[in-house]
Each structure stands twice: as structure tokens, then as C-alpha cells.
Protein backbone atom coordinates (compact mmCIF):
# COMPACT_ATOMS: atom_id res chain seq x y z
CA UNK A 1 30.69 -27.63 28.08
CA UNK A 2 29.82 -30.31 30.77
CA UNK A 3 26.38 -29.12 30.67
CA UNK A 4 26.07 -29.75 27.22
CA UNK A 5 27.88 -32.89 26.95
CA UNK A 6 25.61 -34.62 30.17
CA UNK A 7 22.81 -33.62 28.04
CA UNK A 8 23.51 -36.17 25.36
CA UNK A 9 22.31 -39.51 24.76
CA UNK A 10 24.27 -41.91 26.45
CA UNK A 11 25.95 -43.40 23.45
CA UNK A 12 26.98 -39.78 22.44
CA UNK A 13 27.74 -38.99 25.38
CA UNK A 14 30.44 -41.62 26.09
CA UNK A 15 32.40 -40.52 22.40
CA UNK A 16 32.12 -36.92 23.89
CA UNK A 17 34.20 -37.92 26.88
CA UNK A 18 36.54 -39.73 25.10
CA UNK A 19 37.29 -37.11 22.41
CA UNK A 20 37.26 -34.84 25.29
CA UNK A 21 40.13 -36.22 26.74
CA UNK A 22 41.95 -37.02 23.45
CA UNK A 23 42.26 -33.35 22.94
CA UNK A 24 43.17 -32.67 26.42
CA UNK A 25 46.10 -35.77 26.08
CA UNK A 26 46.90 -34.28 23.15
CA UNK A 27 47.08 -30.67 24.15
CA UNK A 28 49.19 -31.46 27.36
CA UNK A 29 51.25 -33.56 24.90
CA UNK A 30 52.06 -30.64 22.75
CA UNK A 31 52.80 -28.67 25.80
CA UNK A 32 55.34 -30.93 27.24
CA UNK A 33 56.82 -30.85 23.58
CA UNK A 34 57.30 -27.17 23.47
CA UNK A 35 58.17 -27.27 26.91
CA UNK A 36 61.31 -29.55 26.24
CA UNK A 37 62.18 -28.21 22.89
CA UNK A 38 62.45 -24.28 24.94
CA UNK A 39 64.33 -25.71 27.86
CA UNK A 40 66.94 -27.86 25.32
CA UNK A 41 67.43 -24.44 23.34
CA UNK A 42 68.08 -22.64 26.47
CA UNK A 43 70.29 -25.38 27.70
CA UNK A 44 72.11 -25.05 24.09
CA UNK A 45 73.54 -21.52 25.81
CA UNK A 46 73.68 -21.81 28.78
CA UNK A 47 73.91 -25.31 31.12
CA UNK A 48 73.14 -25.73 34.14
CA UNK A 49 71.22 -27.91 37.31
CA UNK A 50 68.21 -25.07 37.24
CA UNK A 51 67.38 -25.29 34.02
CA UNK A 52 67.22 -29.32 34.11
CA UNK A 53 65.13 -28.95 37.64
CA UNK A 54 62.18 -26.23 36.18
CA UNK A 55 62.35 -27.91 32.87
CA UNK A 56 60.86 -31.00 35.04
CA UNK A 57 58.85 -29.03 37.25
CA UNK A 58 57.09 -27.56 34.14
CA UNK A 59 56.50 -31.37 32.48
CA UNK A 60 54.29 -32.23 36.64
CA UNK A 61 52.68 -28.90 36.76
CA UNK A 62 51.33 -29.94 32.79
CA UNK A 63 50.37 -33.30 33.68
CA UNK A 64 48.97 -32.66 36.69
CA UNK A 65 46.87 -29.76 35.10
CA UNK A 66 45.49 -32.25 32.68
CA UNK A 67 44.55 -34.58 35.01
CA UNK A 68 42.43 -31.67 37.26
CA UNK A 69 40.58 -30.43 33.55
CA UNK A 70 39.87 -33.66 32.45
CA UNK A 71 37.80 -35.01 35.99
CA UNK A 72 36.57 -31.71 36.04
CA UNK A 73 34.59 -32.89 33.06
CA UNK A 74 32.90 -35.87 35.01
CA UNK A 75 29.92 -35.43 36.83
CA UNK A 76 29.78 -36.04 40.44
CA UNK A 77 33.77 -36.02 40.20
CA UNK A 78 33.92 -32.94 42.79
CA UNK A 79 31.18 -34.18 45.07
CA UNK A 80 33.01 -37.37 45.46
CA UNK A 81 36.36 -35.73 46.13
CA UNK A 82 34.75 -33.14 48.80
CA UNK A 83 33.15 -36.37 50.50
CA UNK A 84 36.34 -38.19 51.01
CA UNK A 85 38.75 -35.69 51.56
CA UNK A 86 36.41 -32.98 53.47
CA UNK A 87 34.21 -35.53 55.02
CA UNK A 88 36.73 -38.18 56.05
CA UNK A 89 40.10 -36.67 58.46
CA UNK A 90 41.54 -39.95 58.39
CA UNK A 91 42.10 -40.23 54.32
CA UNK A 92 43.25 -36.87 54.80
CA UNK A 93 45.73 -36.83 57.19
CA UNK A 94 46.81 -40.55 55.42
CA UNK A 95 47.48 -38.66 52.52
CA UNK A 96 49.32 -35.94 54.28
CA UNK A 97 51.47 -38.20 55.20
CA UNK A 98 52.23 -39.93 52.33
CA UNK A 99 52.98 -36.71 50.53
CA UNK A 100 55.02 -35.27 52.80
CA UNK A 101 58.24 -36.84 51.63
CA UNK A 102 57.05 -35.45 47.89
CA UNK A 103 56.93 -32.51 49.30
CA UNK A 104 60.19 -32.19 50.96
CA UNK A 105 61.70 -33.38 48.32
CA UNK A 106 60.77 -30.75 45.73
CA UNK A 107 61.30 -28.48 48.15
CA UNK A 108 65.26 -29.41 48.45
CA UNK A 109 65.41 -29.48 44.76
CA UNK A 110 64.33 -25.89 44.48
CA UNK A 111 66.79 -25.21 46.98
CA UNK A 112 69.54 -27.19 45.51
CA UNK A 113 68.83 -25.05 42.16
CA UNK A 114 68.53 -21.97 43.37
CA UNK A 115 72.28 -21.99 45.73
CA UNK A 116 73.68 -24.67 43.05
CA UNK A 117 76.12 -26.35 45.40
CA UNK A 118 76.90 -28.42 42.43
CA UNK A 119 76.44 -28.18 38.69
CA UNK A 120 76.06 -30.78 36.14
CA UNK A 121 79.16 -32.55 35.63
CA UNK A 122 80.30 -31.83 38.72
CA UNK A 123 82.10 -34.87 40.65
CA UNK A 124 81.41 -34.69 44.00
CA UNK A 125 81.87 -36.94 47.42
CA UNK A 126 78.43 -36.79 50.14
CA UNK A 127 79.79 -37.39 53.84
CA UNK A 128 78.44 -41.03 53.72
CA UNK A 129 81.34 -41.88 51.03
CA UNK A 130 78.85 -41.98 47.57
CA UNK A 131 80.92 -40.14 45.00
CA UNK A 132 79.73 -39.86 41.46
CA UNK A 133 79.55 -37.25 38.63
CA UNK A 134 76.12 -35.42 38.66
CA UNK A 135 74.16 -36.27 35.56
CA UNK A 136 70.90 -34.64 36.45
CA UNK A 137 68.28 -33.78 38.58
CA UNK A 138 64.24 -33.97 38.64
CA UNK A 139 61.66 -32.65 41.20
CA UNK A 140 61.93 -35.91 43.16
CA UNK A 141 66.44 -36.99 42.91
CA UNK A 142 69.85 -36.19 41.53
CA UNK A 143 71.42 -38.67 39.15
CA UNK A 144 75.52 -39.48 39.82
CA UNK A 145 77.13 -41.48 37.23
CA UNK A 146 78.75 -44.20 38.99
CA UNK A 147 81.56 -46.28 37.25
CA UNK A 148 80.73 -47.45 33.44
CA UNK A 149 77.00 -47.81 33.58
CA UNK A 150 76.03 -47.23 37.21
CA UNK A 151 73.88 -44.50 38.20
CA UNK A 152 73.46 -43.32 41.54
CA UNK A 153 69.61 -41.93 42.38
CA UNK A 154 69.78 -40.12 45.55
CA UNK A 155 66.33 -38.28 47.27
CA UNK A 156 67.10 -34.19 46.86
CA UNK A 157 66.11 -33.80 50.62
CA UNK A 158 68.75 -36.40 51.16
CA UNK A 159 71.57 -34.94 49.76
CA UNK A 160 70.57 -31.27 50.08
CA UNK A 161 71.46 -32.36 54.14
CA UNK A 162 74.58 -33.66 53.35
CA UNK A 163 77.90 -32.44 53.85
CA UNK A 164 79.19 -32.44 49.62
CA UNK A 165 82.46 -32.57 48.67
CA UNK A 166 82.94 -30.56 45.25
CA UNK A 167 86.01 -30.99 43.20
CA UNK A 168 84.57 -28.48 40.45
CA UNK A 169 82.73 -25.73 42.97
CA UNK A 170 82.78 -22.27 41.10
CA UNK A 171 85.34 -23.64 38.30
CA UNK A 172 85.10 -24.87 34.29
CA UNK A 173 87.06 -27.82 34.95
CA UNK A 174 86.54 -31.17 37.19
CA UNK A 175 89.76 -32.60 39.75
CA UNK A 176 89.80 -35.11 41.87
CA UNK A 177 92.66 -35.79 44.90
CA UNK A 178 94.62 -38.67 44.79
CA UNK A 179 96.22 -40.37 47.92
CA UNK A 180 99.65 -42.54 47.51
CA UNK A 181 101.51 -44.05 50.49
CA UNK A 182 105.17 -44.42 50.73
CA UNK A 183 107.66 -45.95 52.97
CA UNK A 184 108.73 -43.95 56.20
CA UNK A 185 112.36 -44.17 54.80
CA UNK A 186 111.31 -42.85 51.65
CA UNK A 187 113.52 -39.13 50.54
CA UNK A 188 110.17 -37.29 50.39
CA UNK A 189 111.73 -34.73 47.36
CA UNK A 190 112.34 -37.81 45.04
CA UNK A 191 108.93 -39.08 45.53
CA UNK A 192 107.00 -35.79 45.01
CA UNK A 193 109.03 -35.12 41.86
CA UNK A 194 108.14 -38.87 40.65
CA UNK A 195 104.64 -38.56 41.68
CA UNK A 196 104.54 -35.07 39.53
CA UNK A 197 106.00 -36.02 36.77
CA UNK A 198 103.54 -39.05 36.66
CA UNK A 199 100.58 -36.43 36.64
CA UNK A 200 102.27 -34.13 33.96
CA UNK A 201 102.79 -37.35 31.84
CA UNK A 202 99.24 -37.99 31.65
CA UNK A 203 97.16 -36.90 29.04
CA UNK A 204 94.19 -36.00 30.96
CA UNK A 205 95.76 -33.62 33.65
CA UNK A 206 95.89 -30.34 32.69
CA UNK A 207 97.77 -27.39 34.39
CA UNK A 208 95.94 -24.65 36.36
CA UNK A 209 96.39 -21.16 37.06
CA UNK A 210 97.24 -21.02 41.23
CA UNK A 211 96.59 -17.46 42.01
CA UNK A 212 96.19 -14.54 40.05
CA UNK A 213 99.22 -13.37 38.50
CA UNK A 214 100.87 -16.72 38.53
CA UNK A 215 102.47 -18.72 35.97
CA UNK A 216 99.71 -21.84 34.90
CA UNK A 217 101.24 -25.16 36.38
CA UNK A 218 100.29 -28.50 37.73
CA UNK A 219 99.62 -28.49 41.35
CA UNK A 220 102.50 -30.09 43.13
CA UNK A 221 101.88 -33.22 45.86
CA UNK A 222 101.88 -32.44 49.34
CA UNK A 223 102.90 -34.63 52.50
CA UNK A 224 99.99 -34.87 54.52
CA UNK A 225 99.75 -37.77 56.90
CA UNK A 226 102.12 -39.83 58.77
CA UNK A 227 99.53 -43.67 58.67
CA UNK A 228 101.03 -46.04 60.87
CA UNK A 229 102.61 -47.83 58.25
CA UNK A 230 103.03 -45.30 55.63
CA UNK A 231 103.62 -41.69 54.94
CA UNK A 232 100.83 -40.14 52.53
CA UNK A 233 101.20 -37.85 49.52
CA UNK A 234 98.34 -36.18 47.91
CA UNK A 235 98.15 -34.99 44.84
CA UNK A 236 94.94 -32.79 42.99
CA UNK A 237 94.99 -33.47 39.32
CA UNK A 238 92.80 -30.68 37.02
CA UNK A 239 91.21 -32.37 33.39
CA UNK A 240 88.20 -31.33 31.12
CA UNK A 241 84.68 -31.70 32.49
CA UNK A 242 84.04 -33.99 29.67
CA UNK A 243 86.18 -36.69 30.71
CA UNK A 244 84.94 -39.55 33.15
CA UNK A 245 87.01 -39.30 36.41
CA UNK A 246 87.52 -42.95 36.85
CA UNK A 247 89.63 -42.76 33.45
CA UNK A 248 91.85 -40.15 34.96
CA UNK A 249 92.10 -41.93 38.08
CA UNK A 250 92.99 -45.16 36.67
CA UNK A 251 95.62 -43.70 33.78
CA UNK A 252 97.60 -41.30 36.55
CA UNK A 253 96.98 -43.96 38.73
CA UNK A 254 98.97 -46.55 36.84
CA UNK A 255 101.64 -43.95 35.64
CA UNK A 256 102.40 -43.46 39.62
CA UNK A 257 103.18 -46.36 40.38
CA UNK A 258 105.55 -47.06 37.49
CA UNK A 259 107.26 -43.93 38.83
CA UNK A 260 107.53 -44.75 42.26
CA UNK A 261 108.45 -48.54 41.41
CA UNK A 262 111.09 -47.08 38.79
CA UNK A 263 112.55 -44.63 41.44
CA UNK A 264 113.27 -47.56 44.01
CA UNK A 265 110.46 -45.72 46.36
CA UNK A 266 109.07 -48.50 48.30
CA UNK A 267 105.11 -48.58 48.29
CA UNK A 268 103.93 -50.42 51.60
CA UNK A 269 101.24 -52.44 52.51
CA UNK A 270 99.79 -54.52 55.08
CA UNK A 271 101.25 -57.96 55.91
CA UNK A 272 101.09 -60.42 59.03
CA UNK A 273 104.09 -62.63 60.24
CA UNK A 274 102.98 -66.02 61.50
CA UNK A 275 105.23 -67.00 63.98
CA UNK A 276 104.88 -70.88 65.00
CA UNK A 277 105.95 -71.14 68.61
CA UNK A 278 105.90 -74.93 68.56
CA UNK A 279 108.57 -75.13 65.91
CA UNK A 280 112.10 -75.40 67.53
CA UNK A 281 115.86 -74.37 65.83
């Protein structure tokens, strides 16, 4: 084919390349087509951070395939390439380097993937304090959906070597922990009842089945820290993966403290007394 189309007039020639790679363009644009309408059927089924990761995977390997069949069609194309990068160890070893964090990175997402320490929809905490709500995931980052419209684009090899937190880890629901402080003279029954009723008032929370064999209920608080000011109660509300977590946050949030302020349960917080010494009785 390259034979016959370097044996044209020049004129001809030039329209040959071009409607060579039209159909090429158009042929890897087909393919990508197909390849998203399979993966979105799949993904109709059955969900999950794989099928997003090899449906991208697929979309490079097209494009990069059309690239390599369409120079293979110009002359002198290979000779070039073999003089650079054969001929030339310091574009080489440039260009090892510059790939290497490409490389790394793919390989963490086909890690990630494969063990699936977190799924799509998934709200999860990294060690360095970035929480989000996984949204997706290509050969190169993960997308966390920040509050409203912020996203959160994170390397794979980056988060693949961080410790995650996973509030959803092997379950069909999302939760998320919630911290409240209380005074140290607080009656600790009075203020876990308050604090559970809060959550059970909510129309997001949604009770869980413990252990097997039990009863499904809300998860109860727990007294977990004495803070130098404050005692802590935490508290793990369940709700549908479908629901953002900062609107469950902020509703039991608000219903919380309208239970502890209704109970008479103090809720502390830092304060300073300026003491002038100058000033005299």
C-alpha cells in the first residue's frame, strides 16, 4: 500500500495520504464508539472501578494504534525514529524518564482495579486528610467529588501508596463517622440517647444489620476520647450510596445539636480569659 501510494504523482500522492488517514481517524473513531457503547452496556449490569479503568485503557491502546499505522504510512518515518532513538542514548534515556511516571501510574491503576480497595461511590479518607466520594478513574488518576462542584484528581501511584480510609469497603451502602464533644460534666446516657435519636430522626440514616442474626438497628454512639476540654462521642451513620455525604453530614449534623442544646448538654469550645493585671479593685 505504501509502495503504491509513493509511486504516485506528487499531487496524487498528497490526497492519498490524506484519505489515508481519514479512514484510519475514522476507523479508530468507530472503534472508540463501540468500545464505549460495550463498556456502558456492561456497566448497565454490573458497576464497578475495573470496568471504568479497561474501558479507558482500551480508548489509549486505539489511539495509540492509530497513530503507529498511520506514520507507518510515511516514508522515511522508521529510519528517522531508529536514528534518534537507536542512534542517540541521550533522547532515549530523556524519554525514559519522562515516561516513567506514565508508567507507574498505569501500573497502580491496574492494581487499584484488580484488589478494588474502593469502588465507585465509595467515600473514602487518604492518610494526608483528602476525603471525597470516588467518581472515577482513568489510566493516569482517580476522580473524588469534593463538596458541590469540586473534584479531587489524585495520580493512581499516589493514592495506591496511601493508607485509605473506606466507609463503604465490601458493603452496598456508604457511612461516614461523626465526632461531637460534650462537657466533662455531661451524664454520658442522656447524651448518647440525644445524639441517637438525632441520627434516627434524619431522613438519610438508615438502620443496619450488626451481626448475623441480629435485629437491623442504627448503630449506637460510643465514648471514645477524653480531649482536654471535652469528652468525644462518635457516632457511624449508614444512608444510600446515592446520596452526597456532605448532605448527610450537614442534616444529622444540625439535628445534633438541637438535641444536645434541647437536653441542657453543654457543647464546649475554646475560649481565652484576658486578665488585665494593671487594673486594680
Amino acid at each position: 500500500m505504501r509502495t503504491l501510494i509513493n509511486n504516485l504523482e506528487l499531487p496524487w500522492r498528497i490526497l492519498a495520504y490524506i484519505g489515508v488517514v481519514a479512514v484510519i481517524a475514522f476507523i479508530a473513531w468507530v472503534a472508540m464508539r463501540i468500545n464505549k457503547y460495550v463498556f456502558r452496556r456492561i456497566q448497565k449490569r454490573r458497576r464497578g472501578l475495573q470496568l471504568v479503568f479497561f474501558e479507558r485503557v482500551n480508548a489509549v491502546i486505539i489511539v495509540i494504534a492509530a497513530f503507529v499505522i498511520t506514520v507507518s504510512f510515511f516514508s522515511g518515518f522508521a529510519a528517522i525514529w531508529q536514528t534518534l532513538l537507536g542512534g542517540t542514548a541521550i533522547i532515549s534515556a530523556v524519554l525514559a524518564f519522562a515516561a516513567q511516571d506514565v508508567i507507574k501510574d498505569v501500573l497502580a491503576g491496574l492494581m487499584i482495579s484488580i484488589h478494588k480497595p474502593f469502588e465507585i461511590g465509595d467515600r473514602i479518607v487518604l492518610n494526608d486528610g483528602t476525603a471525597g466520594t470516588v467518581e472515577g478513574m482513568n489510566v493516569r488518576h482517580v476522580v473524588l467529588i469534593g463538596v458541590d462542584t469540586q473534584r479531587i484528581v489524585i495520580p493512581n501511584s499516589v493514592i495506591n501508596a496511601q493508607k485509605i480510609v473506606n466507609f463503604s469497603y465490601g458493603r452496598q451502602d456508604k457511612s461516614v463517622q461523626l465526632k461531637y464533644a460534650v462537657g466533662y460534666d455531661t451524664d454520658m446516657e442522656k447524651a448518647k440517647s440525644a445524639i441517637a435519636a438525632a441520627v434516627e430522626s434524619s431522613g438519610y440514616s438508615k438502620p443496619i444489620k450488626r451481626k448475623h442474626g441480629e435485629k437491623t438497628a442504627y448503630t449506637p454512639p460510643y465514648f471514645l476520647e477524653f480531649a482536654d476540654s471535652a469528652l468525644i462521642l462518635a457516632v457511624t451513620v449508614y444512608f444510600d450510596k446515592g446520596v452526597r455525604s456532605e448532605d448527610v453530614i450537614d442534616d444529622v449534623n444540625v439535628r445534633v445539636r438541637e438535641a444536645l442544646v434541647a437536653a441542657g448538654i453543654e457543647i464546649p469550645y475554646n475560649y481565652v480569659n484576658v486578665v488585665d493585671a494593671g487594673k486594680k479593685d
